[in-house]
C-alpha atoms as a PDB file:
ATOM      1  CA  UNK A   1     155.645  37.888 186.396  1.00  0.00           C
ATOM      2  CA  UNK A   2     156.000  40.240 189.124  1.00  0.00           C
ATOM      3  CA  UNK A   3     152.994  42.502 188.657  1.00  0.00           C
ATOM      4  CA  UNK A   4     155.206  45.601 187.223  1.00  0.00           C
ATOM      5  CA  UNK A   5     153.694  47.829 184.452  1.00  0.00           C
ATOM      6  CA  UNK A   6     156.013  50.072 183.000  1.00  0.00           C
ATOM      7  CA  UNK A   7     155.672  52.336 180.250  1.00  0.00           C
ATOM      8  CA  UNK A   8     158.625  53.794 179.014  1.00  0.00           C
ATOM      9  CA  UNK A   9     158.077  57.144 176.486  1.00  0.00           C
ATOM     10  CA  UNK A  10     160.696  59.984 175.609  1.00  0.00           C
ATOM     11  CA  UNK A  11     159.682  63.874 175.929  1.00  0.00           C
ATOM     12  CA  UNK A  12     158.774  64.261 172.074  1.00  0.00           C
ATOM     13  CA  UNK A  13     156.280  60.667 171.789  1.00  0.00           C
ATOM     14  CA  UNK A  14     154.841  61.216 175.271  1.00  0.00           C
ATOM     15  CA  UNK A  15     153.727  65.138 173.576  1.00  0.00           C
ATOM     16  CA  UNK A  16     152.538  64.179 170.343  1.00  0.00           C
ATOM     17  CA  UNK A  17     149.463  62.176 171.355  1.00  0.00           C
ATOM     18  CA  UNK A  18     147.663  65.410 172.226  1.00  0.00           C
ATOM     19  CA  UNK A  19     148.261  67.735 168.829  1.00  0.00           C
ATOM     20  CA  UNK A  20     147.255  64.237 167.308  1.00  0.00           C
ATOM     21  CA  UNK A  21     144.405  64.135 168.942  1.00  0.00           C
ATOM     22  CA  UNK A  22     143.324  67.781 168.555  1.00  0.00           C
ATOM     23  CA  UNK A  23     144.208  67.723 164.789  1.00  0.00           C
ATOM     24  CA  UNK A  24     141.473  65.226 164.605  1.00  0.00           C
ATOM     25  CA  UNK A  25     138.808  66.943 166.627  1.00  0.00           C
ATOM     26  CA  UNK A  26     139.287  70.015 164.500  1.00  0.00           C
ATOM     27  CA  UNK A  27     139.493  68.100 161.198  1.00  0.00           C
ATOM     28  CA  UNK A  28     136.330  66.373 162.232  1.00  0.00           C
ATOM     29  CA  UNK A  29     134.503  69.596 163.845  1.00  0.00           C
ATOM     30  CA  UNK A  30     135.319  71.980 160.828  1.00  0.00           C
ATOM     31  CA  UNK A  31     135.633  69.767 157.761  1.00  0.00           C
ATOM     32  CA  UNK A  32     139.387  71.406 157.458  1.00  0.00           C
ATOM     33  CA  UNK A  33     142.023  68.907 155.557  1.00  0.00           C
ATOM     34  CA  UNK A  34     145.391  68.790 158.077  1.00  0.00           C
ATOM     35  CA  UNK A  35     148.184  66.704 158.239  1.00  0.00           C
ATOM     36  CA  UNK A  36     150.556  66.227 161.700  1.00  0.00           C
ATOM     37  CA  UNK A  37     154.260  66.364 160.166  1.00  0.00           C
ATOM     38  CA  UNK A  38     156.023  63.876 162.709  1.00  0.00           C
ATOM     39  CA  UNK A  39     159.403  65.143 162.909  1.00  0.00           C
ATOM     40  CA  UNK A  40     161.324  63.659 166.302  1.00  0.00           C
ATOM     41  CA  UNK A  41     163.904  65.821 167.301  1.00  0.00           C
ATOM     42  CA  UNK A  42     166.232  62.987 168.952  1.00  0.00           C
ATOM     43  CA  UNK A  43     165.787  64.301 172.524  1.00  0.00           C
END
């Protein structure tokens, strides 16, 4: 109601979106099976 966006993300799910992202560019480039292990570490 007063126009404010805020997006709140710790240190560990503000990093992950990246390796996700590059896991599936390589999957998809090389044909290579891979799996991301999510694993938070609580910090």
């Amino acid at each position: 109601e007063l126009g404010i966006h805020v997006l709140l993300g710790g240190h560990y799910a503000t990093e992950t979106f990246g390796v996700k992202a590059l896991v599936a560019h390589l999957t998809e480039r090389f044909g290579v099976s891979s799996e991301f292990i999510d694993q938070p570490t609580g910090l």
